[in-house]
PDB file of N, CA and C in Angstrom:
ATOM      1  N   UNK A   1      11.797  -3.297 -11.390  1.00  0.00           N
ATOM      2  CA  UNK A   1      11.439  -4.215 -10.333  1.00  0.00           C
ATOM      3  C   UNK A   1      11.440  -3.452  -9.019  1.00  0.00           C
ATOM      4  N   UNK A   2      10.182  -3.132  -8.315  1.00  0.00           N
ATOM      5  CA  UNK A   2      10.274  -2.683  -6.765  1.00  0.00           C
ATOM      6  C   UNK A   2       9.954  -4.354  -6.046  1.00  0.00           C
ATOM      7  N   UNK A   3      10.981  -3.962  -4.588  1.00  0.00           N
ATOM      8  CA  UNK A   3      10.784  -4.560  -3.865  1.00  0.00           C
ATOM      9  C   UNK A   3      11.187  -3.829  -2.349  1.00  0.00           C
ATOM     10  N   UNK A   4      10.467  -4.616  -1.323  1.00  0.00           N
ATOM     11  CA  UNK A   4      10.728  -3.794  -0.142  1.00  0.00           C
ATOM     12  C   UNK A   4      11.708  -4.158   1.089  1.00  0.00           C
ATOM     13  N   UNK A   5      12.570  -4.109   1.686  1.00  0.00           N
ATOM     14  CA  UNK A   5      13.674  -4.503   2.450  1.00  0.00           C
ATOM     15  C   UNK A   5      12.960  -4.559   3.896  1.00  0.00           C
ATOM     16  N   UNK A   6      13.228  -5.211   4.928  1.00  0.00           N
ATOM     17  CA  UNK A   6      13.203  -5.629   6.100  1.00  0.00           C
ATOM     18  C   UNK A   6      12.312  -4.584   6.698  1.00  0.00           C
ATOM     19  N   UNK A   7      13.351  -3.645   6.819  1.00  0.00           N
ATOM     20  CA  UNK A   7      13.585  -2.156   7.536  1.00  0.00           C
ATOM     21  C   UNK A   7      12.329  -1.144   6.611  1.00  0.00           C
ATOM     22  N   UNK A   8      11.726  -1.697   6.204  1.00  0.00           N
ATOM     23  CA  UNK A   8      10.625  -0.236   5.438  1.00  0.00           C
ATOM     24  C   UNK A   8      11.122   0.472   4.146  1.00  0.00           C
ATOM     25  N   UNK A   9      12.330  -0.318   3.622  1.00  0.00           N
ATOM     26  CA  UNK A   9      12.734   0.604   2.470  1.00  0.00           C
ATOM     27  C   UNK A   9      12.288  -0.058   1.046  1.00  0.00           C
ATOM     28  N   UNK A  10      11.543   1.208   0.365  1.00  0.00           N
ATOM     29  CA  UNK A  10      11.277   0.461  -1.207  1.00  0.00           C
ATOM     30  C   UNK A  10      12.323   0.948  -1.883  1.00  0.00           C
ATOM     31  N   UNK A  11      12.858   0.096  -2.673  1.00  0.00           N
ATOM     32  CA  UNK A  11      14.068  -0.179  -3.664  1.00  0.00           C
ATOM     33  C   UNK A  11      13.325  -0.592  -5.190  1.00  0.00           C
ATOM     34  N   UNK A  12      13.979   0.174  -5.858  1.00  0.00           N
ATOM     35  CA  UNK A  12      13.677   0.055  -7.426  1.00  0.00           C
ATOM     36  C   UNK A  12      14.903  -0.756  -7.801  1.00  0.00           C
ATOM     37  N   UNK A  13      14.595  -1.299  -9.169  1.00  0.00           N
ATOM     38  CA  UNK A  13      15.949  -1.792  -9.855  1.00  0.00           C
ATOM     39  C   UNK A  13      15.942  -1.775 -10.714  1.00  0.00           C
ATOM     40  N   UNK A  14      16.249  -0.910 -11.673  1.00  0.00           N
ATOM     41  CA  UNK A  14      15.895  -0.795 -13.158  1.00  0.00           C
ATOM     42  C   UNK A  14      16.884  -1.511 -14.087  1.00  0.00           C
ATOM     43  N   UNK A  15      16.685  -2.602 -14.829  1.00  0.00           N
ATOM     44  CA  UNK A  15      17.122  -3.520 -15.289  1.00  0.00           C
ATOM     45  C   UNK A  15      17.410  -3.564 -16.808  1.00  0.00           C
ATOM     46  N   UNK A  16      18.572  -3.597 -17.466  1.00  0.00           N
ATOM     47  CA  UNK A  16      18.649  -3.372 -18.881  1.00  0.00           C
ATOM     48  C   UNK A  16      19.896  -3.941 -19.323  1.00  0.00           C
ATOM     49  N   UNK A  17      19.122  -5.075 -20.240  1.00  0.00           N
ATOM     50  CA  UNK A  17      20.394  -6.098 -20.571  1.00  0.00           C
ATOM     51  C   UNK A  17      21.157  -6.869 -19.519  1.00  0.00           C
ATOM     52  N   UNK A  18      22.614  -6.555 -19.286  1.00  0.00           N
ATOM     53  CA  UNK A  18      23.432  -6.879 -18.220  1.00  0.00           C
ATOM     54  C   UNK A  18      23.294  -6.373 -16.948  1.00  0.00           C
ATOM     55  N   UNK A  19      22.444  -4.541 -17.287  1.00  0.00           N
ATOM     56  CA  UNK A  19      23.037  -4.045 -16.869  1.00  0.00           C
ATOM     57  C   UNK A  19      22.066  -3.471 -15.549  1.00  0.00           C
ATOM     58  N   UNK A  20      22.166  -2.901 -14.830  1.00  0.00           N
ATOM     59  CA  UNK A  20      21.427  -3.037 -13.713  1.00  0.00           C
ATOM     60  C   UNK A  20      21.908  -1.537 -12.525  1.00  0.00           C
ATOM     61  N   UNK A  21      20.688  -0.649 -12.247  1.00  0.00           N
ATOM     62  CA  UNK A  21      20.854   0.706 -11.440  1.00  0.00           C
ATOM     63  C   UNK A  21      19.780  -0.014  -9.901  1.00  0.00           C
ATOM     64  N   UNK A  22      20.138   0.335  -8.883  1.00  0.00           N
ATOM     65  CA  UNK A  22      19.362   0.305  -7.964  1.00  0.00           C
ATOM     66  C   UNK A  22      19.363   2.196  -7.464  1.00  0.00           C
ATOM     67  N   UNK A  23      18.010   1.683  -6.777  1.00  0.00           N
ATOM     68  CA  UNK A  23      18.035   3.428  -6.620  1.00  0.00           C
ATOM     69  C   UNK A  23      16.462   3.200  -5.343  1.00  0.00           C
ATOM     70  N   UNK A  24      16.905   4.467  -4.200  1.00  0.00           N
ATOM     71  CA  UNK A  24      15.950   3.914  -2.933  1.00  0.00           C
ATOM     72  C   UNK A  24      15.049   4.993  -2.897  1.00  0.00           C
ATOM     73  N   UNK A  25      13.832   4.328  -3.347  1.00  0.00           N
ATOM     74  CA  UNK A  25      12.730   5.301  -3.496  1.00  0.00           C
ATOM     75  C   UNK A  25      11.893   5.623  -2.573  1.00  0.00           C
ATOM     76  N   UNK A  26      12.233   5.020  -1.094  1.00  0.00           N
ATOM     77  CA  UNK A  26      11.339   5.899  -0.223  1.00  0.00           C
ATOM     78  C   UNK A  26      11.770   4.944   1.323  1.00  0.00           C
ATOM     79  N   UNK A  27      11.747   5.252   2.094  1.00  0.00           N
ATOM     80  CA  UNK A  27      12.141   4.310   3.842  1.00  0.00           C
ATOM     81  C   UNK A  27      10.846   5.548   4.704  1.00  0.00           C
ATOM     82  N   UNK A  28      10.002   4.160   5.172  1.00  0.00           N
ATOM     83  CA  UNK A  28       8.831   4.389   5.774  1.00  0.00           C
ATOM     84  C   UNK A  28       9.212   4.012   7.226  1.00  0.00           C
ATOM     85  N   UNK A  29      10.378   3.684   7.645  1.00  0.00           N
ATOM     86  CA  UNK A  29      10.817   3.012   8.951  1.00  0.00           C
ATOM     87  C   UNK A  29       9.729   2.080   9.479  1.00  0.00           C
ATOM     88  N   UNK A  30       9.015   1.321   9.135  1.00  0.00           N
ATOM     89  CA  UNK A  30       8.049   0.327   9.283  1.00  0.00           C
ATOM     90  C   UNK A  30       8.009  -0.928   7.928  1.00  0.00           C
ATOM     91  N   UNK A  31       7.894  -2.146   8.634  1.00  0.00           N
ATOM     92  CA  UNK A  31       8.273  -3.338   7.282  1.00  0.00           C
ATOM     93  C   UNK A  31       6.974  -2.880   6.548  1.00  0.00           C
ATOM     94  N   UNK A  32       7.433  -3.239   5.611  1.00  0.00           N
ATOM     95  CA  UNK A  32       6.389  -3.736   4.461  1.00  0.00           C
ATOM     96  C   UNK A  32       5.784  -4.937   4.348  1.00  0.00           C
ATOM     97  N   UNK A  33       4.782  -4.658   4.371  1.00  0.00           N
ATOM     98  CA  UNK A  33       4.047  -6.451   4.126  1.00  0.00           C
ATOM     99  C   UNK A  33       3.338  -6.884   2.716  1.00  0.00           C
ATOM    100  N   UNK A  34       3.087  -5.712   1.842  1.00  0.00           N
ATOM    101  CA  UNK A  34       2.668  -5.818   0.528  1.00  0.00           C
ATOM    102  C   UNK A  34       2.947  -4.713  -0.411  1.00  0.00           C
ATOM    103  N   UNK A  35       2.849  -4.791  -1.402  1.00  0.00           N
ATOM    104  CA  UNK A  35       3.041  -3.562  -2.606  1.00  0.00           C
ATOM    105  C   UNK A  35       2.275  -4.284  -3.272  1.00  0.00           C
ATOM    106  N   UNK A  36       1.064  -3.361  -4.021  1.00  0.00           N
ATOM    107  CA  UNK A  36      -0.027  -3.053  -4.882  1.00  0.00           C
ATOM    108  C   UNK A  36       0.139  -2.090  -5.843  1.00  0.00           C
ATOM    109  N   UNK A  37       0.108  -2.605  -7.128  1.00  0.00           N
ATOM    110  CA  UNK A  37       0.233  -1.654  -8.295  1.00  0.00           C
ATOM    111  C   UNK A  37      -0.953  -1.447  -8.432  1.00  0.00           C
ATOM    112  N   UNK A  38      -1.717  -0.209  -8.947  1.00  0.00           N
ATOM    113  CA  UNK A  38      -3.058   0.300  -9.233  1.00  0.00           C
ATOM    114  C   UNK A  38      -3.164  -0.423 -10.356  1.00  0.00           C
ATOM    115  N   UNK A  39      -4.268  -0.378 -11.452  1.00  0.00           N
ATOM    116  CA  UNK A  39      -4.526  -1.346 -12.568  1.00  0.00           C
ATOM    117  C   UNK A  39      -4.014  -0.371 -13.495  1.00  0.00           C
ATOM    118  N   UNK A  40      -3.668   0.820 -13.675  1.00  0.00           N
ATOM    119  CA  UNK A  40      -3.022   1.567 -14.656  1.00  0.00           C
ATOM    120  C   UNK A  40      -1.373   1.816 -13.913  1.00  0.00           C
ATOM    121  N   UNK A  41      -0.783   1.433 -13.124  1.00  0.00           N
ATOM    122  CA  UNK A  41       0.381   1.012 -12.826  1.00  0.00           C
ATOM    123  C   UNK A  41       1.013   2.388 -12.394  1.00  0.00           C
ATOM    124  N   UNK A  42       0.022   3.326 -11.995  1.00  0.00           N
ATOM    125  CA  UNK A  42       0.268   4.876 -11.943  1.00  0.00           C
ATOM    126  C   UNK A  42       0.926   4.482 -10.310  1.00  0.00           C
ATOM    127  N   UNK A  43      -0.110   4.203  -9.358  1.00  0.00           N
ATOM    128  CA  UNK A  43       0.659   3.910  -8.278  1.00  0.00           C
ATOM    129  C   UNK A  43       0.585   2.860  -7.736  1.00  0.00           C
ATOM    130  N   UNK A  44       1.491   3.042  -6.561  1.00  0.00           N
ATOM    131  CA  UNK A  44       2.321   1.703  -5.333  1.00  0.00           C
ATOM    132  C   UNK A  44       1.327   2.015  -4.301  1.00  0.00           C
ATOM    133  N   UNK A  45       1.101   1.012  -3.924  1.00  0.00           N
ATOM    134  CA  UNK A  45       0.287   0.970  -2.468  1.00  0.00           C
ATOM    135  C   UNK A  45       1.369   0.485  -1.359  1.00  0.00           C
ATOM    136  N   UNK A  46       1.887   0.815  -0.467  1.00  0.00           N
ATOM    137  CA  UNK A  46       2.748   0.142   0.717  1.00  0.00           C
ATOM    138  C   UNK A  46       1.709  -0.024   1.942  1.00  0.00           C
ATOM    139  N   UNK A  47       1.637  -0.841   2.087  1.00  0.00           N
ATOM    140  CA  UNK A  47       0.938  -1.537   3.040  1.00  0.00           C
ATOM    141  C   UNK A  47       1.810  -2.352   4.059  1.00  0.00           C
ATOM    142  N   UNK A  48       1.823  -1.725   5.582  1.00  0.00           N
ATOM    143  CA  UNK A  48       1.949  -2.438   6.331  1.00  0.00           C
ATOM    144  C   UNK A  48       1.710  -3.363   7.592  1.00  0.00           C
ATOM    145  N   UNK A  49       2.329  -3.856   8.411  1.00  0.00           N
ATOM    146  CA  UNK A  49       0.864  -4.962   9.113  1.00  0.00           C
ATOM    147  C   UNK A  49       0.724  -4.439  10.280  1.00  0.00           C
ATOM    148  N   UNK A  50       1.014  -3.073  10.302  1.00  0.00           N
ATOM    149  CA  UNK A  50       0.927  -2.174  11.925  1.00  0.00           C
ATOM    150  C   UNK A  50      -0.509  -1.620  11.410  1.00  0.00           C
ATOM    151  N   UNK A  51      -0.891  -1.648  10.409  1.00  0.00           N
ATOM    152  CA  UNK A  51      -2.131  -0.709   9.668  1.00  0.00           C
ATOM    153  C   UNK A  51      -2.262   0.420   8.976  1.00  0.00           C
ATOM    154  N   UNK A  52      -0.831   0.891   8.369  1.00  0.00           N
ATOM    155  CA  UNK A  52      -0.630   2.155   7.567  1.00  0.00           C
ATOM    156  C   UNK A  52      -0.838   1.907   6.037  1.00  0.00           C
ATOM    157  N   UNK A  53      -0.984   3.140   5.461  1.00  0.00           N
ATOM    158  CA  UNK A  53      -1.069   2.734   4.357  1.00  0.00           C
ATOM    159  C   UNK A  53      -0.190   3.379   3.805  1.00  0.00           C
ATOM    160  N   UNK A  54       0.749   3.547   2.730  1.00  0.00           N
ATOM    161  CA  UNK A  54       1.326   4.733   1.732  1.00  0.00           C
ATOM    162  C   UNK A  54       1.009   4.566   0.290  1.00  0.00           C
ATOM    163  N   UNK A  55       1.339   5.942   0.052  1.00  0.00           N
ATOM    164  CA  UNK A  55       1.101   5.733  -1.342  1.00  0.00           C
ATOM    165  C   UNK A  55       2.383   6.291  -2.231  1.00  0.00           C
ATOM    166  N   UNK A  56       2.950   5.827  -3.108  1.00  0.00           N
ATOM    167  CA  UNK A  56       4.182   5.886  -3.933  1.00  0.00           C
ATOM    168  C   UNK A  56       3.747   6.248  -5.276  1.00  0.00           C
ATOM    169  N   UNK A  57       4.173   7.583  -5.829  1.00  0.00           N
ATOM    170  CA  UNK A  57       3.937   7.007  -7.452  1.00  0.00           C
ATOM    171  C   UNK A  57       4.730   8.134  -8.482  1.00  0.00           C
ATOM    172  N   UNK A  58       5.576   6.998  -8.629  1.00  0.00           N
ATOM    173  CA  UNK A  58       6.904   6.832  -9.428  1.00  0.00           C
ATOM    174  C   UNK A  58       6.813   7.921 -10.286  1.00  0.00           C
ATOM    175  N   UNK A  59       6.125   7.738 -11.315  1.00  0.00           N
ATOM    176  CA  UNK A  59       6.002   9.108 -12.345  1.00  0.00           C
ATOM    177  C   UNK A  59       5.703  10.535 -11.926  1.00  0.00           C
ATOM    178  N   UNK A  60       5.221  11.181 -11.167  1.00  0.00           N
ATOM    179  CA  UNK A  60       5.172  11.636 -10.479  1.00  0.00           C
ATOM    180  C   UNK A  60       6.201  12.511  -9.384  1.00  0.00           C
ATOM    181  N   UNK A  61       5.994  12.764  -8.767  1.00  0.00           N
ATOM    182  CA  UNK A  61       7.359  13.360  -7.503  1.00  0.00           C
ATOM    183  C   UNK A  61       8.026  12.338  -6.894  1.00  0.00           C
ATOM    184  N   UNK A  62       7.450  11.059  -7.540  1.00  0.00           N
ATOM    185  CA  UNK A  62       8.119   9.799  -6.425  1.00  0.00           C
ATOM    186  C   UNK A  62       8.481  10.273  -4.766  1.00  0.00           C
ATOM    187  N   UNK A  63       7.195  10.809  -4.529  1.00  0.00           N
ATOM    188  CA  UNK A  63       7.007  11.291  -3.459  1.00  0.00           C
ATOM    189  C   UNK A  63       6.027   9.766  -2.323  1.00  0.00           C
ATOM    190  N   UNK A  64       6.495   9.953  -1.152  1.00  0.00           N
ATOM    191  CA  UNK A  64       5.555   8.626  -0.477  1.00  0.00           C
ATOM    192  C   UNK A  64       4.864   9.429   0.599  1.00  0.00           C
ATOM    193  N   UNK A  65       3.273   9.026   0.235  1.00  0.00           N
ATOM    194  CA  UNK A  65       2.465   9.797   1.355  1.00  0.00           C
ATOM    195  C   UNK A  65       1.385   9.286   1.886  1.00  0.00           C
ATOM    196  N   UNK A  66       1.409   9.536   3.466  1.00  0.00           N
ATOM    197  CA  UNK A  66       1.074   8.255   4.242  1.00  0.00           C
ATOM    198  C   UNK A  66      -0.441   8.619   3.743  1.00  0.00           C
ATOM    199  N   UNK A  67      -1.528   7.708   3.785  1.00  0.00           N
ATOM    200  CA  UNK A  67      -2.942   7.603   3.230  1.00  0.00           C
ATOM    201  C   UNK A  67      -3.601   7.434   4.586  1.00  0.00           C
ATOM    202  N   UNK A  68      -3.529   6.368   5.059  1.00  0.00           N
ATOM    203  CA  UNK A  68      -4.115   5.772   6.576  1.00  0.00           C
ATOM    204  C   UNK A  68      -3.679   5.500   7.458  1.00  0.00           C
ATOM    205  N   UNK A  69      -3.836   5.866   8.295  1.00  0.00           N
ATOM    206  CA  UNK A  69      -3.739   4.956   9.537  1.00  0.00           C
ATOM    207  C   UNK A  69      -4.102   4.066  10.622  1.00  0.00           C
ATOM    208  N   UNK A  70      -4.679   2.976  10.131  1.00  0.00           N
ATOM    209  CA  UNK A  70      -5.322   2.847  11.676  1.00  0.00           C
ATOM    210  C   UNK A  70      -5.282   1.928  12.277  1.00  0.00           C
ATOM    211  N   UNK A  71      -3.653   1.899  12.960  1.00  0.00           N
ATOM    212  CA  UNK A  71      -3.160   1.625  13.753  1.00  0.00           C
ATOM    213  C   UNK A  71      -3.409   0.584  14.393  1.00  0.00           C
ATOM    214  N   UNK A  72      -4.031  -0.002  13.718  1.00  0.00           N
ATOM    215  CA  UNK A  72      -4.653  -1.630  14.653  1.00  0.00           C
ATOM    216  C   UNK A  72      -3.623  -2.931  14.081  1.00  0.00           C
ATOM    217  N   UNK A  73      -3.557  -3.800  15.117  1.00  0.00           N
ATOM    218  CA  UNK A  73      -2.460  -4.639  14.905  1.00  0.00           C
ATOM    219  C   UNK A  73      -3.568  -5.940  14.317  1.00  0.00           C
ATOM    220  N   UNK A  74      -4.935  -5.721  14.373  1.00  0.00           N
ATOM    221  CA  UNK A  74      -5.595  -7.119  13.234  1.00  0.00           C
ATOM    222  C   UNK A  74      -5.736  -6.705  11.551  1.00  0.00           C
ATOM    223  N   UNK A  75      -5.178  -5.552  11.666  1.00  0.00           N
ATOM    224  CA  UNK A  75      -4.902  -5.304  10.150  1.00  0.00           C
ATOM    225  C   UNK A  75      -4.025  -6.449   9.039  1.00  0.00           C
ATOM    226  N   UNK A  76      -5.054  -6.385   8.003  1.00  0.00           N
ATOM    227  CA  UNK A  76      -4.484  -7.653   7.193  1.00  0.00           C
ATOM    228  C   UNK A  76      -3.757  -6.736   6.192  1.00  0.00           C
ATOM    229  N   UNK A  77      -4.512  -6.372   5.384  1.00  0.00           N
ATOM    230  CA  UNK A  77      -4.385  -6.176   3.610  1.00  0.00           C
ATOM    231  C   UNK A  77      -5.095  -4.553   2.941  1.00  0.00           C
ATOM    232  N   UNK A  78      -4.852  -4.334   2.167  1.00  0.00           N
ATOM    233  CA  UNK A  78      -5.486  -2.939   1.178  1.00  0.00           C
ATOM    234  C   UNK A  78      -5.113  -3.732  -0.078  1.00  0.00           C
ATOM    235  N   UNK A  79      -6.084  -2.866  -0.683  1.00  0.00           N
ATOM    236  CA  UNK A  79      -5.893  -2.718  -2.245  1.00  0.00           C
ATOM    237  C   UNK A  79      -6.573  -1.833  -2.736  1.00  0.00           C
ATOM    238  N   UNK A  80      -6.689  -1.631  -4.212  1.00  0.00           N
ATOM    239  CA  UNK A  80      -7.041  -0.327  -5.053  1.00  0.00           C
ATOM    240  C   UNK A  80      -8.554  -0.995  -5.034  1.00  0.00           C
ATOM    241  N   UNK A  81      -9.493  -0.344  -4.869  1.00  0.00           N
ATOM    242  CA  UNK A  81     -10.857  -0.423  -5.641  1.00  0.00           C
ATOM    243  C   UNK A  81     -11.044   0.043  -6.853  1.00  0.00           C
ATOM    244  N   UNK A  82     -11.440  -1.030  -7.980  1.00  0.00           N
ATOM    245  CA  UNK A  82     -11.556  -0.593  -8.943  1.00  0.00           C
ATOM    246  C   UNK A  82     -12.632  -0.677  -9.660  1.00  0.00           C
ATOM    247  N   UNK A  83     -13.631   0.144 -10.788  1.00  0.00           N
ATOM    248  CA  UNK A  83     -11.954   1.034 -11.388  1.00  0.00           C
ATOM    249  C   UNK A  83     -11.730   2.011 -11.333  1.00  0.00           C
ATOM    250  N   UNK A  84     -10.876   2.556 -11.711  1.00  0.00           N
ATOM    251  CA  UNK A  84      -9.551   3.498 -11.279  1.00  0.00           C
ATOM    252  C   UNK A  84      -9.155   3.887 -10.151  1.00  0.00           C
ATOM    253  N   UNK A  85      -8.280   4.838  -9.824  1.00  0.00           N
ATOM    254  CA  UNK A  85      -7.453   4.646  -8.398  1.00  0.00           C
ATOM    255  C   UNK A  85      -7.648   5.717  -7.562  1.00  0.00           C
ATOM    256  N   UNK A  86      -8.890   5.836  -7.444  1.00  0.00           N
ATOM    257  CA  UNK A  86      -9.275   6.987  -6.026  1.00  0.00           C
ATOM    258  C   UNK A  86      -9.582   6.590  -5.077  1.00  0.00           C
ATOM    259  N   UNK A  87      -9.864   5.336  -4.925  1.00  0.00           N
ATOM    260  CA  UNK A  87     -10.219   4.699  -3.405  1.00  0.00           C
ATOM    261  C   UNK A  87      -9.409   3.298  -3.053  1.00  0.00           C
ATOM    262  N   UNK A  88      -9.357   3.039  -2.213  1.00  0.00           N
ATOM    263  CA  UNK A  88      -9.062   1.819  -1.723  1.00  0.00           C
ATOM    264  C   UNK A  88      -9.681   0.926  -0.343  1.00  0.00           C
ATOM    265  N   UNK A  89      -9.499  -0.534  -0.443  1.00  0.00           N
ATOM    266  CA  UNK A  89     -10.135  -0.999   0.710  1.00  0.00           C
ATOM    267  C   UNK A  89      -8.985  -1.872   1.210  1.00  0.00           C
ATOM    268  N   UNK A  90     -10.025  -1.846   2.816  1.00  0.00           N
ATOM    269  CA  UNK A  90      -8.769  -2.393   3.208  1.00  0.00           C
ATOM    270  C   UNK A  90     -10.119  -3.278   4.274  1.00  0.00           C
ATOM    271  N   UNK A  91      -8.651  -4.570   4.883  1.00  0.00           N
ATOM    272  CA  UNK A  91      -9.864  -5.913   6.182  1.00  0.00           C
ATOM    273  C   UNK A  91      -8.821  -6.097   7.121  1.00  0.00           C
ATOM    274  N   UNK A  92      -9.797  -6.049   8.590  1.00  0.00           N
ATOM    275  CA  UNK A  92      -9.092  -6.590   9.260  1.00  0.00           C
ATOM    276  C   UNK A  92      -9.096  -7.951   9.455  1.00  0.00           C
ATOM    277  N   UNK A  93      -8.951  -8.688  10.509  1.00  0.00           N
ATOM    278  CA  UNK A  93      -8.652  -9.799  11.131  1.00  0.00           C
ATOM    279  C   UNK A  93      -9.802  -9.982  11.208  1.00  0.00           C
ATOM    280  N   UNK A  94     -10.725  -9.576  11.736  1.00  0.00           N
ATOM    281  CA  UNK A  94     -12.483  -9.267  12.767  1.00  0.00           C
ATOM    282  C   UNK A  94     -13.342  -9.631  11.688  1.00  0.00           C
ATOM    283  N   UNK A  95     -12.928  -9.118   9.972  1.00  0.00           N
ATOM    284  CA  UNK A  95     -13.985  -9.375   9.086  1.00  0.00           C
ATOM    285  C   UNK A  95     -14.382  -7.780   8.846  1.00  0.00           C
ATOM    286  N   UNK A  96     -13.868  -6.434   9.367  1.00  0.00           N
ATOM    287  CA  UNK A  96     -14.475  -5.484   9.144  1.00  0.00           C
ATOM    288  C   UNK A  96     -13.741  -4.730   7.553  1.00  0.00           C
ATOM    289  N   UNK A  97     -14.714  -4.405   6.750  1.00  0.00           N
ATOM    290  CA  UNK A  97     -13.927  -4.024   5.853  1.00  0.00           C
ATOM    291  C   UNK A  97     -14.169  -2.777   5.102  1.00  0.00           C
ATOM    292  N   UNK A  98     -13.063  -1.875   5.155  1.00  0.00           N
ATOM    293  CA  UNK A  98     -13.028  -0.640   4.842  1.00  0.00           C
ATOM    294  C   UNK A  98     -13.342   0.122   3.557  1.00  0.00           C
ATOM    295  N   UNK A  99     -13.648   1.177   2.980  1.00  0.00           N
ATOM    296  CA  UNK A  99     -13.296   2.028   1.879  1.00  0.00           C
ATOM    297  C   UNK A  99     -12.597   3.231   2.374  1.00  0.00           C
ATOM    298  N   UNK A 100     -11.751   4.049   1.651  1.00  0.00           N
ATOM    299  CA  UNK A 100     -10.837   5.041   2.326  1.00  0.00           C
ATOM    300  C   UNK A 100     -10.677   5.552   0.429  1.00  0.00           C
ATOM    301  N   UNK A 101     -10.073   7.062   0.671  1.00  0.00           N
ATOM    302  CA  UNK A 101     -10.243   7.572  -0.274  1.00  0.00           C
ATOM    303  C   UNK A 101      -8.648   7.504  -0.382  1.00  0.00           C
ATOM    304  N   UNK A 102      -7.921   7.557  -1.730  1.00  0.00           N
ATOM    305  CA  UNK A 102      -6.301   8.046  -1.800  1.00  0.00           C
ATOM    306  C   UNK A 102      -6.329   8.692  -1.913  1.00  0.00           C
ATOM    307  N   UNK A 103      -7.370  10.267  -2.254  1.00  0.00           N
ATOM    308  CA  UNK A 103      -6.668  11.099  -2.664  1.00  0.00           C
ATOM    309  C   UNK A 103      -6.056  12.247  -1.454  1.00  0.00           C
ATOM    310  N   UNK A 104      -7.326  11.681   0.018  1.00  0.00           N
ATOM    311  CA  UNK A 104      -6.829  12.456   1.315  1.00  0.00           C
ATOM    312  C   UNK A 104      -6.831  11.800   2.576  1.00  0.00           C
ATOM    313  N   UNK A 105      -6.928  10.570   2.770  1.00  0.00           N
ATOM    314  CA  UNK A 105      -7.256   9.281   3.206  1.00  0.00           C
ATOM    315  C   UNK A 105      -8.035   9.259   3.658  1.00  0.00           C
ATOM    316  N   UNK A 106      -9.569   9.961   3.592  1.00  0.00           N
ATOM    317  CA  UNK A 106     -10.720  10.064   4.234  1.00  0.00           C
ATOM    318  C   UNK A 106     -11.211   8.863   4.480  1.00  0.00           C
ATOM    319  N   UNK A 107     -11.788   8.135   5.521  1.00  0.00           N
ATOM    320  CA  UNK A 107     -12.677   6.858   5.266  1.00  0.00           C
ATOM    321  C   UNK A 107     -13.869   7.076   4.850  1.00  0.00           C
ATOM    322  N   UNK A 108     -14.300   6.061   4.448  1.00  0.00           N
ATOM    323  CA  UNK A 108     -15.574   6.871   3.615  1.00  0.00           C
ATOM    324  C   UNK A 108     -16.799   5.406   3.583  1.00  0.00           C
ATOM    325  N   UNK A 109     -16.332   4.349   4.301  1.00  0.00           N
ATOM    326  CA  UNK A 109     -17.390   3.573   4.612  1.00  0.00           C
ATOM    327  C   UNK A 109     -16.831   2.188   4.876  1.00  0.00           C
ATOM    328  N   UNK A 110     -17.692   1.314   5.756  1.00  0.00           N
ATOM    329  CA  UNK A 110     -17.250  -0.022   6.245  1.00  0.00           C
ATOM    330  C   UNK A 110     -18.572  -0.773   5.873  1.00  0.00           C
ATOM    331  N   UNK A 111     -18.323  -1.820   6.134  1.00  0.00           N
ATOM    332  CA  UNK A 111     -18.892  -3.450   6.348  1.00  0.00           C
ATOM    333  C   UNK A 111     -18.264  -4.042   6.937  1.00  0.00           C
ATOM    334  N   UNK A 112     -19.248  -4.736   8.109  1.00  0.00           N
ATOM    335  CA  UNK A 112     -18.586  -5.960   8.854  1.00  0.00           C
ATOM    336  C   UNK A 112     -19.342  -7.092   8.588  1.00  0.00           C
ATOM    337  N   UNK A 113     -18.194  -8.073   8.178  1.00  0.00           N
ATOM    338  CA  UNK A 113     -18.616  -9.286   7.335  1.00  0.00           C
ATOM    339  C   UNK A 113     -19.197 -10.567   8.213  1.00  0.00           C
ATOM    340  N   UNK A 114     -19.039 -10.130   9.442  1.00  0.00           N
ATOM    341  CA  UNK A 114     -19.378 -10.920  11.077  1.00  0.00           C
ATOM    342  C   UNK A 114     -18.878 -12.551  10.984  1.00  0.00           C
ATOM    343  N   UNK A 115     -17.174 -12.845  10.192  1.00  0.00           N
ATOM    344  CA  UNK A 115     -16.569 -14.001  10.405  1.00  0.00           C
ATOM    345  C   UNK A 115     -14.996 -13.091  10.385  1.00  0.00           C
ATOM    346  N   UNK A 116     -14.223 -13.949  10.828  1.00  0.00           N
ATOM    347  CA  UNK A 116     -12.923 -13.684  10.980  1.00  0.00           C
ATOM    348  C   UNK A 116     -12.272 -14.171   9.723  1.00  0.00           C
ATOM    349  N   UNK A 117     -11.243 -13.422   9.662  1.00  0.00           N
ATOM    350  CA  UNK A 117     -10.454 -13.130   7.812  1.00  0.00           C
ATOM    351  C   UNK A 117      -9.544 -13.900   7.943  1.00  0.00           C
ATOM    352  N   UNK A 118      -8.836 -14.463   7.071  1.00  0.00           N
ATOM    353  CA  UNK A 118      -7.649 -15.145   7.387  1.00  0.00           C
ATOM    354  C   UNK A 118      -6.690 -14.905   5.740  1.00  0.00           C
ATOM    355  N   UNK A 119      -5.444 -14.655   5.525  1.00  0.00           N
ATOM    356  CA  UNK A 119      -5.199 -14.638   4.338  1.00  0.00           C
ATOM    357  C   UNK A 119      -4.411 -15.682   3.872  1.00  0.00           C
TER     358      UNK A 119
END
């Protein structure tokens, strides 16, 4: 079970039987506003509502590395574009909506949907 704490920290909890390990897999010093599992569950998307993106993935170096930034406070949401997990999109507030690459956070193309987003 990940979940994310106040303060920017993702927390695992690995759960078995009674019995139960917590263990802190990454503090981005910025809240979290969503976590996105890719559709093969390889990685975490951390998404927050300042407009960053990270990326987490567990098997791996359980290493967290920032993807985007952009810094705009009408930032809503990301997710994985699928399928598979080399890109992601993301919308603001405005209706503009992104593609960005994970593997170097390149942007790599928009649409503006010319209505305002609401989630």
């Amino acid at each position: 079970l990940y979940f994310s704490a106040q303060e920017g920290i993702l927390i695992f909890y690995h759960i078995k039987d009674l019995q139960y390990e917590i263990k802190i897999c990454a503090d981005i010093s910025q809240p979290i506003s969503s976590l996105i599992f890719s559709p093969d569950y390889t990685s975490l998307l951390l998404v927050t509502d300042q407009g960053t993106v990270y990326s987490y993935r567990p098997a791996h170096s359980g290493e967290t590395v920032k993807l985007l930034d952009t810094s705009s406070s009408c930032f809503l949401a990301a997710d994985f574009l699928t399928p598979g997990n080399n890109y992601c999109v993301s919308v603001t507030i405005s209706g503009e909506v992104q593609v960005w690459s994970l593997e170097d956070g390149t942007f790599l193309s928009k649409l503006n949907l010319g209505i305002e987003v609401y989630v």
